[in-house]
Protein backbone atom coordinates (compact mmCIF):
# COMPACT_ATOMS: atom_id res chain seq x y z
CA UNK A 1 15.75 3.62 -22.90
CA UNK A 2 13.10 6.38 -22.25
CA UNK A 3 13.46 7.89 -18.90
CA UNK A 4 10.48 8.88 -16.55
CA UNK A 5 10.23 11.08 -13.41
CA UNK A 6 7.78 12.89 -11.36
CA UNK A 7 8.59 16.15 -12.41
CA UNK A 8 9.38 16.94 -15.90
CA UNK A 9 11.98 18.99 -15.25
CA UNK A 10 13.80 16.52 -13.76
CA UNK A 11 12.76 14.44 -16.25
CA UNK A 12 14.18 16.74 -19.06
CA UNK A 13 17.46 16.81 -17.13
CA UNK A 14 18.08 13.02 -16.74
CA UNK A 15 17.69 12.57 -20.43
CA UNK A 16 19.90 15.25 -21.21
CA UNK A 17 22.11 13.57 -18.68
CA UNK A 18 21.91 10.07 -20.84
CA UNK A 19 22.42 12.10 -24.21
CA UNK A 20 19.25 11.45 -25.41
CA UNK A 21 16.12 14.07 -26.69
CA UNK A 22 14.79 15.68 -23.39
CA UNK A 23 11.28 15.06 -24.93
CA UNK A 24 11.25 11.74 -26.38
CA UNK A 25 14.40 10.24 -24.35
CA UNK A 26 14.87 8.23 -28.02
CA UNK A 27 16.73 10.45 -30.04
CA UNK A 28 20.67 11.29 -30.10
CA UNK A 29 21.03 14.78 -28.71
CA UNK A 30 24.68 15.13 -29.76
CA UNK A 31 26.00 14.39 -33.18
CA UNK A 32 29.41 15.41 -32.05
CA UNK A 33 31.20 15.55 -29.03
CA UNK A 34 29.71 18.86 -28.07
CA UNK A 35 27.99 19.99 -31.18
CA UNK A 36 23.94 19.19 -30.56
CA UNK A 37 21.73 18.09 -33.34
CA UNK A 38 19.31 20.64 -34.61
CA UNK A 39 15.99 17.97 -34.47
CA UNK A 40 15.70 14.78 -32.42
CA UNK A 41 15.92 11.80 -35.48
CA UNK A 42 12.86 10.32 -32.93
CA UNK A 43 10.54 12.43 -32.55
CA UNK A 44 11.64 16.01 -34.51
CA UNK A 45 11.78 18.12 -31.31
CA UNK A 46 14.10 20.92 -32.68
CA UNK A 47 17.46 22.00 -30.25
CA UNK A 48 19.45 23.38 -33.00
CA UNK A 49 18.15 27.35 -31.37
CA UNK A 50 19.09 25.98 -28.17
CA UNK A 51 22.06 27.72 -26.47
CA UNK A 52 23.76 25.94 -23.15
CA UNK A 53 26.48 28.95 -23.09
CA UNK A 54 28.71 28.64 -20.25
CA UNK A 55 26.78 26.94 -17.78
CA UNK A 56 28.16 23.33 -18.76
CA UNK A 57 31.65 24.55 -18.23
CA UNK A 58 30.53 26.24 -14.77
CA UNK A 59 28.91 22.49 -13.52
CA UNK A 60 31.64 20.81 -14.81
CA UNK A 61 34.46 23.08 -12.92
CA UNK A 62 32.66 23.45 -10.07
CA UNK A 63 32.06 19.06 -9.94
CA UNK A 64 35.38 18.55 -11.33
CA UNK A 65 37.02 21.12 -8.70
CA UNK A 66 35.20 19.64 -5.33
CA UNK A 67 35.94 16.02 -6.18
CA UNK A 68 39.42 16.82 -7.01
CA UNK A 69 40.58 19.35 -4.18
CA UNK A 70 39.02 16.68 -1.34
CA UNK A 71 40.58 13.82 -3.08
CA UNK A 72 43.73 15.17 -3.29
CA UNK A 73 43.58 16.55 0.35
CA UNK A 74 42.78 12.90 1.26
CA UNK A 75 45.34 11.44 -0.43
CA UNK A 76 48.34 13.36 0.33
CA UNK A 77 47.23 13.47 4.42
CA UNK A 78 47.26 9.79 4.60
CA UNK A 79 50.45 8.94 1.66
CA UNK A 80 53.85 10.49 0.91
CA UNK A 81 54.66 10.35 -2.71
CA UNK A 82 56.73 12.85 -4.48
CA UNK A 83 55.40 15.78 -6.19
CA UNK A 84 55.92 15.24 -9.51
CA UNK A 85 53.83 12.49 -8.98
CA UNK A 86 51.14 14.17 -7.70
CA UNK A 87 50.73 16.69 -10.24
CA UNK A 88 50.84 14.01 -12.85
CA UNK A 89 48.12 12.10 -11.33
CA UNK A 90 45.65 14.89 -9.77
CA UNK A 91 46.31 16.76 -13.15
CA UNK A 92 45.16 14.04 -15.19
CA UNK A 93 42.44 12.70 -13.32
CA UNK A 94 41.32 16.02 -13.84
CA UNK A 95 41.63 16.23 -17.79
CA UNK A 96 39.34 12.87 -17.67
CA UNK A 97 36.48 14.13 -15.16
CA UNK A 98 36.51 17.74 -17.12
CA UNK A 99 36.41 15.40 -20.52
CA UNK A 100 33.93 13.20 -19.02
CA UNK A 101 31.66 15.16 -17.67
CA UNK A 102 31.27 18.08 -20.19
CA UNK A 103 29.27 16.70 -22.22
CA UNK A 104 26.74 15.33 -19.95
CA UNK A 105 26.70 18.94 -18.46
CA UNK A 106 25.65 20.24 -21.48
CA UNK A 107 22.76 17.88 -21.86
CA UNK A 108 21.57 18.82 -18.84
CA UNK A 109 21.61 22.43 -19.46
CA UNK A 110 20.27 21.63 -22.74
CA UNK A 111 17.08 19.33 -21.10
CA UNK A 112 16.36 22.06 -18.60
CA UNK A 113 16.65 25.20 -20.99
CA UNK A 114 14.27 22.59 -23.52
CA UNK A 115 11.92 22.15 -20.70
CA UNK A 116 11.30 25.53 -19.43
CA UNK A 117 10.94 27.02 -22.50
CA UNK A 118 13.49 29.50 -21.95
CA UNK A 119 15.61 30.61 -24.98
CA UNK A 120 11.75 31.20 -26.60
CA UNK A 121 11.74 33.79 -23.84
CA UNK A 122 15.43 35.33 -24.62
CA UNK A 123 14.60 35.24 -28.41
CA UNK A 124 11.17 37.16 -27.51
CA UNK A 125 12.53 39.53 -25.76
CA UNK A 126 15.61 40.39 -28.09
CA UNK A 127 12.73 40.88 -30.37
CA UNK A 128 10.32 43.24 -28.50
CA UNK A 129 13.79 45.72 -27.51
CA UNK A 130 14.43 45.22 -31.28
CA UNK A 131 11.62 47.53 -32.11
C-alpha cells in the first residue's frame, strides 16, 4: 500500500507510521523489532545513517502516559475494585501501548528525520567543527 498526502512531510510520517520506506511506502523499514534496515529492498533509499534517538521513547511516554492517567481516572471514579487489581490491569495495559506503539514512533521519527533531510545536516556540521 503506498501512502499519499498533501504535504510530504506528512506523507513521510504516515509511512513511517505503517512501517514502510518513507519514500517509496513499498519497502520494510524495520527488519527487527526496532532495528531499521540500512536500504529500502523497494526502492534503495538508504536509513541505515538515520538516527531516531530518544524521540520515539518521548512520543510513546508522553501517548502512553495521557491515555493511561485519564483512563484510569475514569475508571476508578465510576468502579470500586481493589487495588491490586488496578495495578495489575493499568500496569499492563501500559506494557502493551508502550510495546505497541514504540515502534510506530520510531517510524515516524524516522519518516520525518528522512524527509527533512536532517541527520545530512548533523553529519555536516560534526564535520565543518571537525576541522
Amino acid at each position: 500500500m503506498i501512502f499519499t498526502a498533501n504535504t510530504p512531510t506528512k506523507q513521510a510520517m504516515i509511512r513511517g507510521f505503517l512501517q514502510r520506506c518513507p519514500g517509496c511506502g513499498k519497502g520494510h523499514l524495520f527488519r527487527a523489532y526496532l532495528k531499521q534496515v540500512d536500504a529500502c529492498s523497494a526502492c534503495g533509499e538508504a536509513f541505515g545513517h538515520i538516527r531516531a534517538d530518544d524521540g520515539p521513547a518521548w512520543l510513546t511516554v508522553m501517548v502512553t502516559g495521557h491515555v493511561i492517567v485519564a483512563l484510569m481516572m475514569s475508571v476508578e471514579a465510576l468502579l470500586t475494585m481493589p487495588l491490586w487489581i488496578s495495578v495489575f490491569l493499568f500496569s499492563t495495559l501500559s506494557g502493551a501501548m508502550v510495546l505497541g506503539l514504540l515502534q510506530r514512533a520510531k517510524g515516524i521519527f524516522i519518516g520525518l528525520i528522512w524527509q527533512t533531510q536532517a541527520s545530512e545536516a548533523i553529519s555536516t556540521a560534526a564535520l565543518s567543527t571537525a576541522d
